[in-house]
N, C-alpha and C. Protein backbone atom coordinates (compact mmCIF):
# COMPACT_ATOMS: atom_id res chain seq x y z
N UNK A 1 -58.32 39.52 -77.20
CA UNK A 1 -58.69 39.20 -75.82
C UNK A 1 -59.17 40.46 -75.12
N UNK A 2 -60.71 40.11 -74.57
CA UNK A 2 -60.82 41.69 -73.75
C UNK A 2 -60.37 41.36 -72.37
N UNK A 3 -59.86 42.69 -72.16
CA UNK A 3 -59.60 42.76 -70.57
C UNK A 3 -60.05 44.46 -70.08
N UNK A 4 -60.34 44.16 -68.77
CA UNK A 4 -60.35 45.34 -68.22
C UNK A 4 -59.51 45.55 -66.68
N UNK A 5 -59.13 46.54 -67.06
CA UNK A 5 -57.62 46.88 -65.94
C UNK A 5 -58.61 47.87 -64.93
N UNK A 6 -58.54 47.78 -63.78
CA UNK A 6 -58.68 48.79 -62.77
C UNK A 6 -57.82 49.40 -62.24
N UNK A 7 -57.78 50.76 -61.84
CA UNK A 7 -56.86 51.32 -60.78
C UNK A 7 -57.09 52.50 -60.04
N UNK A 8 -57.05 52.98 -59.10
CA UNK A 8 -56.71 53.56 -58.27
C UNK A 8 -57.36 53.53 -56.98
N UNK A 9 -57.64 52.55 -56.56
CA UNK A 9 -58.18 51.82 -55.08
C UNK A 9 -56.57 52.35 -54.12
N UNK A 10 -57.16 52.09 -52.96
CA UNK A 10 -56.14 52.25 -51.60
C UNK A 10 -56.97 52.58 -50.09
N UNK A 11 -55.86 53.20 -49.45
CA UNK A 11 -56.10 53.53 -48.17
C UNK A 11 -56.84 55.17 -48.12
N UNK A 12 -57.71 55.44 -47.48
CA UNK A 12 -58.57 56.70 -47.11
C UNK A 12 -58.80 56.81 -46.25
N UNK A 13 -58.47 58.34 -45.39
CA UNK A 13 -59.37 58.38 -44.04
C UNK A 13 -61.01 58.64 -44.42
N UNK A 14 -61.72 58.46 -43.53
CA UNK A 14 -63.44 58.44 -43.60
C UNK A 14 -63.26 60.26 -43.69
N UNK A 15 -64.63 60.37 -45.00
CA UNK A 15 -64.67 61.85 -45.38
C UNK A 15 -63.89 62.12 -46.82
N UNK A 16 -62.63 61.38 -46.61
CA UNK A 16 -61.95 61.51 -48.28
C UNK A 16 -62.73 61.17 -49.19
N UNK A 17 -61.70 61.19 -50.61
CA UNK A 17 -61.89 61.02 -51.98
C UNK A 17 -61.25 60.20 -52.33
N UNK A 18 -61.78 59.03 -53.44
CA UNK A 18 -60.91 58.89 -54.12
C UNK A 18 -61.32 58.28 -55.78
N UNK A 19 -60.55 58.25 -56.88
CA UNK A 19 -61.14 58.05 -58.06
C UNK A 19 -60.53 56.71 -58.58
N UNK A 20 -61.68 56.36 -59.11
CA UNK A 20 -61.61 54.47 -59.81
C UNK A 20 -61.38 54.74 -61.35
N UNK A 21 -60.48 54.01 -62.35
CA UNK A 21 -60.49 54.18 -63.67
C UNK A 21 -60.11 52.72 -64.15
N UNK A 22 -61.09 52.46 -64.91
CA UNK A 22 -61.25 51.41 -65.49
C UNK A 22 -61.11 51.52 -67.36
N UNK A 23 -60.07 50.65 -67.81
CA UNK A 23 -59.85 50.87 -68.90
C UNK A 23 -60.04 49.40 -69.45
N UNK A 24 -60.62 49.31 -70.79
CA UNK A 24 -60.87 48.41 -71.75
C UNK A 24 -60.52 48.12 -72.49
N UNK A 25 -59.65 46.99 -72.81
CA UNK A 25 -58.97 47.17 -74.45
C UNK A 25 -60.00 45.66 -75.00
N UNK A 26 -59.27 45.26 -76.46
CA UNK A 26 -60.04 44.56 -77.08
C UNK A 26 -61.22 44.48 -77.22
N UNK A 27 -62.34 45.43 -77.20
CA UNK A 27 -63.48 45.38 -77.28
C UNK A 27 -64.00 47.23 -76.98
N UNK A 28 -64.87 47.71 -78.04
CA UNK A 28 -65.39 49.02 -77.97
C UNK A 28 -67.19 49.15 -78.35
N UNK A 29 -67.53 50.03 -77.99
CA UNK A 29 -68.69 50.80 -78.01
C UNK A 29 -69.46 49.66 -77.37
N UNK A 30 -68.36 49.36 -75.77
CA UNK A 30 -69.50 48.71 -74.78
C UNK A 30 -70.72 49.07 -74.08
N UNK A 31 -71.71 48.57 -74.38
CA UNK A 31 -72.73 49.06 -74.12
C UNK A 31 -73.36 49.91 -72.51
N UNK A 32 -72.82 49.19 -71.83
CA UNK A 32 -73.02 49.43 -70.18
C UNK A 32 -72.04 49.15 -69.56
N UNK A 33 -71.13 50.45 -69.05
CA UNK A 33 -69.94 49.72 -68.57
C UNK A 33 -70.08 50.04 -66.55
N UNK A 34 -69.74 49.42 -65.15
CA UNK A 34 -70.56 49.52 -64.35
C UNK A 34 -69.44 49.57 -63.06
N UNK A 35 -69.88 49.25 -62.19
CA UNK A 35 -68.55 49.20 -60.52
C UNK A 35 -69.53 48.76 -59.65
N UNK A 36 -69.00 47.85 -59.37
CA UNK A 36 -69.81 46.35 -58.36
C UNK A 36 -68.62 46.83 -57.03
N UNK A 37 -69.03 46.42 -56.27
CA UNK A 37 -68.16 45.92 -54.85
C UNK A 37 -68.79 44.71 -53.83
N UNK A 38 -68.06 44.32 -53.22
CA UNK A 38 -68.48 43.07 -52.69
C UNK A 38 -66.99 43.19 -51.10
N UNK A 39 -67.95 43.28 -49.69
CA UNK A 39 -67.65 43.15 -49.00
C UNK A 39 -67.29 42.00 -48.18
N UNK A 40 -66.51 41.79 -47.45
CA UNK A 40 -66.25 40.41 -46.79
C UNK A 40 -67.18 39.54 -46.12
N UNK A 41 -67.89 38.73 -47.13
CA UNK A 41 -69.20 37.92 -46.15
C UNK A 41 -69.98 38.49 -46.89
N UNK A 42 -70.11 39.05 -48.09
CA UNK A 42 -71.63 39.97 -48.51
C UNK A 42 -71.35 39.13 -50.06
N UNK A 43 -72.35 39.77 -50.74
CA UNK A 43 -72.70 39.33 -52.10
C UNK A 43 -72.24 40.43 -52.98
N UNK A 44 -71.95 40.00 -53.89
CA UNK A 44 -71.26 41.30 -54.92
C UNK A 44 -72.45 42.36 -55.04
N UNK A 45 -72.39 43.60 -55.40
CA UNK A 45 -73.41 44.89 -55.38
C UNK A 45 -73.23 45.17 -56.39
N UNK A 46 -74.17 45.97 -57.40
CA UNK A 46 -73.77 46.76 -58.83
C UNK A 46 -73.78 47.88 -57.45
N UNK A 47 -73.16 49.03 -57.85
CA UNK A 47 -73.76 50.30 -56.91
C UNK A 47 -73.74 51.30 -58.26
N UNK A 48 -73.21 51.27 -59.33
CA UNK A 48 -73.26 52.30 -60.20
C UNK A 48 -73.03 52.16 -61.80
N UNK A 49 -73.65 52.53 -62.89
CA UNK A 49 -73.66 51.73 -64.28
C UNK A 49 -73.75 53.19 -64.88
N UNK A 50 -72.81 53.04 -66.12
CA UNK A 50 -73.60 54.31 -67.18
C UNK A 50 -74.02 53.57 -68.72
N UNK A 51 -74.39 53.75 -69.61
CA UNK A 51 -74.53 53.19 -70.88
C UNK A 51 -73.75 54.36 -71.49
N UNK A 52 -73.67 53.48 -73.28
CA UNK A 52 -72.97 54.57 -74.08
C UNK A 52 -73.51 55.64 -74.27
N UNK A 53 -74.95 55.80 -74.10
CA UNK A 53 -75.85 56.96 -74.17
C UNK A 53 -74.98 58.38 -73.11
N UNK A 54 -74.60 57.89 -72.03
CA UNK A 54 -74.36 58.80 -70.63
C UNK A 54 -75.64 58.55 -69.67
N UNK A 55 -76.50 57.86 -69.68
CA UNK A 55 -77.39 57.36 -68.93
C UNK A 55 -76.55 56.64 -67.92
N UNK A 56 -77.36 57.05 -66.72
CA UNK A 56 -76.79 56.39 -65.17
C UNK A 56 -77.50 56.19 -64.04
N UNK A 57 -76.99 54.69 -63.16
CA UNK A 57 -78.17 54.85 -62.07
C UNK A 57 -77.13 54.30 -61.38
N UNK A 58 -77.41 54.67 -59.91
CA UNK A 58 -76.33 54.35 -58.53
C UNK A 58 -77.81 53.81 -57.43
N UNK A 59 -76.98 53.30 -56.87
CA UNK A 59 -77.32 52.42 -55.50
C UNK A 59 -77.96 53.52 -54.61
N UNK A 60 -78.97 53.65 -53.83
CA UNK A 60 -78.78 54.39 -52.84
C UNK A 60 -77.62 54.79 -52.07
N UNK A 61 -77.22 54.07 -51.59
CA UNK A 61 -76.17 54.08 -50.42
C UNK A 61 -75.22 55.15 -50.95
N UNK A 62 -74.68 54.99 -52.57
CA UNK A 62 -73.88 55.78 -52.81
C UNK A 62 -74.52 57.44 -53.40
N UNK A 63 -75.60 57.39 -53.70
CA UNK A 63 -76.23 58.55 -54.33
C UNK A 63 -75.64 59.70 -53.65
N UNK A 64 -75.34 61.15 -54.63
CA UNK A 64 -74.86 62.12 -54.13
C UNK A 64 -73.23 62.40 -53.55
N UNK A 65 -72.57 61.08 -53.65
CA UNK A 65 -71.54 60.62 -52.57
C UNK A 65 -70.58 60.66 -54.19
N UNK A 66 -70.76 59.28 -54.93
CA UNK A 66 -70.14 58.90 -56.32
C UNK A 66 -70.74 59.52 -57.36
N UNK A 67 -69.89 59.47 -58.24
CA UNK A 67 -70.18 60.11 -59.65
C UNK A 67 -69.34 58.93 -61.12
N UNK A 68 -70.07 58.31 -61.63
CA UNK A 68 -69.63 57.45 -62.56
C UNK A 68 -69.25 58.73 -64.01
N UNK A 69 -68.66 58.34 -64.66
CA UNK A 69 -68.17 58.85 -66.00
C UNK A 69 -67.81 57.64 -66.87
N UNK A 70 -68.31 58.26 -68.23
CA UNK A 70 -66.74 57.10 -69.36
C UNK A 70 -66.31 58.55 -70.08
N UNK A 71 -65.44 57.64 -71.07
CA UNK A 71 -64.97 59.03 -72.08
C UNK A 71 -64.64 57.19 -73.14
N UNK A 72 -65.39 57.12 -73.66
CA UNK A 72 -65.94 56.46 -74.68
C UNK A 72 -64.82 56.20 -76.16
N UNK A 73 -63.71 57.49 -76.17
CA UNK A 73 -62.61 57.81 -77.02
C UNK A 73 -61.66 56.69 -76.31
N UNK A 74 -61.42 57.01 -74.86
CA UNK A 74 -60.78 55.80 -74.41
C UNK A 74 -60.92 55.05 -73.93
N UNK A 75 -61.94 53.85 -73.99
CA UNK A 75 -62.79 53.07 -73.67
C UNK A 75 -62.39 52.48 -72.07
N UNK A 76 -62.66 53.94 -71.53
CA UNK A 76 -62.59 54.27 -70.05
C UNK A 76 -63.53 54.28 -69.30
N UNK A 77 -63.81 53.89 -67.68
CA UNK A 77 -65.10 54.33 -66.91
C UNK A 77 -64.23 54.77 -65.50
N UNK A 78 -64.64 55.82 -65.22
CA UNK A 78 -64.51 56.26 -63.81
C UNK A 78 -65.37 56.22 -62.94
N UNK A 79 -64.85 56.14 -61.42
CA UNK A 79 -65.78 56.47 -60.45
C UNK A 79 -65.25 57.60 -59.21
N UNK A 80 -65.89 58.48 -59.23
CA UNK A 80 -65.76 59.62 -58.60
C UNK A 80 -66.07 59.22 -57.15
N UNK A 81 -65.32 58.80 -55.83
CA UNK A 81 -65.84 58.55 -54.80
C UNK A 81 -65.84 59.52 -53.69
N UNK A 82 -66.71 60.75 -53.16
CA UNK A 82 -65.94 61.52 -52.29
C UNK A 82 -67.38 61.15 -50.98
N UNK A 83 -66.83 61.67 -50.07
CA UNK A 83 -67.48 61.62 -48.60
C UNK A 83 -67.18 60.08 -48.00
N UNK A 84 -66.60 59.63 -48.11
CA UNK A 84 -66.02 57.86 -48.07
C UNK A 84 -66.46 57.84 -46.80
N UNK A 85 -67.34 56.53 -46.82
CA UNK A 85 -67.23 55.87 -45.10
C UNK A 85 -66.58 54.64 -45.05
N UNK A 86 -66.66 54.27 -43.42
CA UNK A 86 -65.86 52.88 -43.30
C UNK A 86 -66.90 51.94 -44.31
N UNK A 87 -68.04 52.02 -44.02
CA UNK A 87 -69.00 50.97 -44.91
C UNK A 87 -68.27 51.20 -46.24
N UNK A 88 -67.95 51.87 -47.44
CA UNK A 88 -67.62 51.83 -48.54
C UNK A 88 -66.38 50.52 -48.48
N UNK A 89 -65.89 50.26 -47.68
CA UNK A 89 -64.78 49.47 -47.85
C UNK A 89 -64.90 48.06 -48.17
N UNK A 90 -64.23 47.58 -49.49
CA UNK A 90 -64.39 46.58 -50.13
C UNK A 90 -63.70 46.32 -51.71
N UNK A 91 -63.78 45.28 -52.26
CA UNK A 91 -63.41 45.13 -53.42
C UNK A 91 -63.95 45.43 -53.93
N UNK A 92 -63.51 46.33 -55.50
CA UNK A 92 -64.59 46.93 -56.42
C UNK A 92 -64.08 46.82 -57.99
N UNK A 93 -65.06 46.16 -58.52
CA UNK A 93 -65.32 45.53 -59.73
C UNK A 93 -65.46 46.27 -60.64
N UNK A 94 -65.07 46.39 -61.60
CA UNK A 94 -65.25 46.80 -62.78
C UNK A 94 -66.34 46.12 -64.44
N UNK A 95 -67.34 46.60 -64.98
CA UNK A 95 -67.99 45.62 -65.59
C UNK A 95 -68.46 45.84 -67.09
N UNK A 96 -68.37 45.40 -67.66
CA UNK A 96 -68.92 45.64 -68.75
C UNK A 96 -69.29 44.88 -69.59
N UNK A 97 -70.69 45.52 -70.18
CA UNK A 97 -71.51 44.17 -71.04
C UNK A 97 -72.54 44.46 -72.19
N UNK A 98 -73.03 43.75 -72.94
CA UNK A 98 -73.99 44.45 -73.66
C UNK A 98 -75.25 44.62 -73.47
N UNK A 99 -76.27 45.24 -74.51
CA UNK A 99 -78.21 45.43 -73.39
C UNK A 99 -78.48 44.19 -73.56
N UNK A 100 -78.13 43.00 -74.00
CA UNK A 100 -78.68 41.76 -73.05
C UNK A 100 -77.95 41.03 -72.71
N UNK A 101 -76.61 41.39 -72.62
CA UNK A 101 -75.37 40.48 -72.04
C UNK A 101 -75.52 39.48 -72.80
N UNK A 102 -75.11 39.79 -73.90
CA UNK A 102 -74.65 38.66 -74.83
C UNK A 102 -73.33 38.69 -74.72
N UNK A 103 -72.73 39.86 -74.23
CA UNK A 103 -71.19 39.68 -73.47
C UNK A 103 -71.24 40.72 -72.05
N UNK A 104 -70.48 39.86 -70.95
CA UNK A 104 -69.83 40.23 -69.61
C UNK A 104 -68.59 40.25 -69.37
N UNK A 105 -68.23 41.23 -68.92
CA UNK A 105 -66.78 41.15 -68.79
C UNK A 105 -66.36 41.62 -67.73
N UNK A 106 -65.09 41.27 -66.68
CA UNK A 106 -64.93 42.09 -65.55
C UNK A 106 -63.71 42.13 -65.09
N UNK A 107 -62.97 43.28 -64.70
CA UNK A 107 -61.73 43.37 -64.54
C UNK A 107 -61.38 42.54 -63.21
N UNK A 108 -60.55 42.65 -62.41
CA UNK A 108 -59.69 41.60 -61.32
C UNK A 108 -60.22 42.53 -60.12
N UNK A 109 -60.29 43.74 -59.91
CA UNK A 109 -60.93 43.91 -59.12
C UNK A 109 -59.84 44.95 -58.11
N UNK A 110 -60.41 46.19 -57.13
CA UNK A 110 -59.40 46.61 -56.83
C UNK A 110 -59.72 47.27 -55.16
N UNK A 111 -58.95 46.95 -54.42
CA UNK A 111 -59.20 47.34 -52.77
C UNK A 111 -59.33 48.67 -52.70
N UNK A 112 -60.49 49.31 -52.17
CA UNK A 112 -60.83 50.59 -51.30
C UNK A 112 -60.86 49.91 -49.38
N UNK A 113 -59.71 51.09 -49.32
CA UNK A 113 -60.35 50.72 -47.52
C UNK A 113 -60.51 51.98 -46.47
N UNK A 114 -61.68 51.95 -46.25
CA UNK A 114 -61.47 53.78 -45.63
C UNK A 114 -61.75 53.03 -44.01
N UNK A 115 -60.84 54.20 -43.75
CA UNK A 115 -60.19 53.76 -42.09
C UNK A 115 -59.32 54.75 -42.01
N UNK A 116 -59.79 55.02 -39.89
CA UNK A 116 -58.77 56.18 -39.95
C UNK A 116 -57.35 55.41 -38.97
């Protein structure tokens, strides 16, 4: 069974940091693994993807701000979040799939809320 676990969402004042780690079991050398968020009333967002290569593309909004990683040994993806605004605040997804999504997969999902 694949699953993917998220963690380290919470509370931030605007200007903080904080880091997302997404871990994968049952399933390896996922092809594109990614971090969606989806605000209250909005539509889910990719904002950031890497492939197994280390190839990566982010959203505007977040460019310069986030920094995605995996470490591929532990079929891990991070997200590096620093300069946080209130807009960042939302549920954030975890994803992973292959180059034509012949499989999707997505963890449960985990609260960022920046507020001072």
């Amino acid at each position: 069974q694949v699953q993917l676990v998220e963690s380290g969402g919470g509370l931030v004042q605007p200007g903080g940091s904080l880091r997302l780690s997404c871990a994968a079991s049952g399933i390896f050398n996922i092809y594109a693994m990614g971090w969606y968020r989806q605000a209250p009333g909005t539509q889910r967002e990719l904002i950031a993807f890497i492939t197994s290569g280390g190839s990566t593309n982010y959203v505007d909004s977040v460019k310069g701000r986030f920094t995605i990683s995996r470490d591929n040994a532990k079929n891990t993806v991070y997200l590096q979040m620093n300069s946080l605004k209130p807009e960042d605040t939302a549920v954030y997804y975890c994803n992973g799939r292959g180059i034509i999504y012949e499989y999707n997969y997505w963890g449960q999902g985990t609260q960022v809320t920046v507020s001072s």
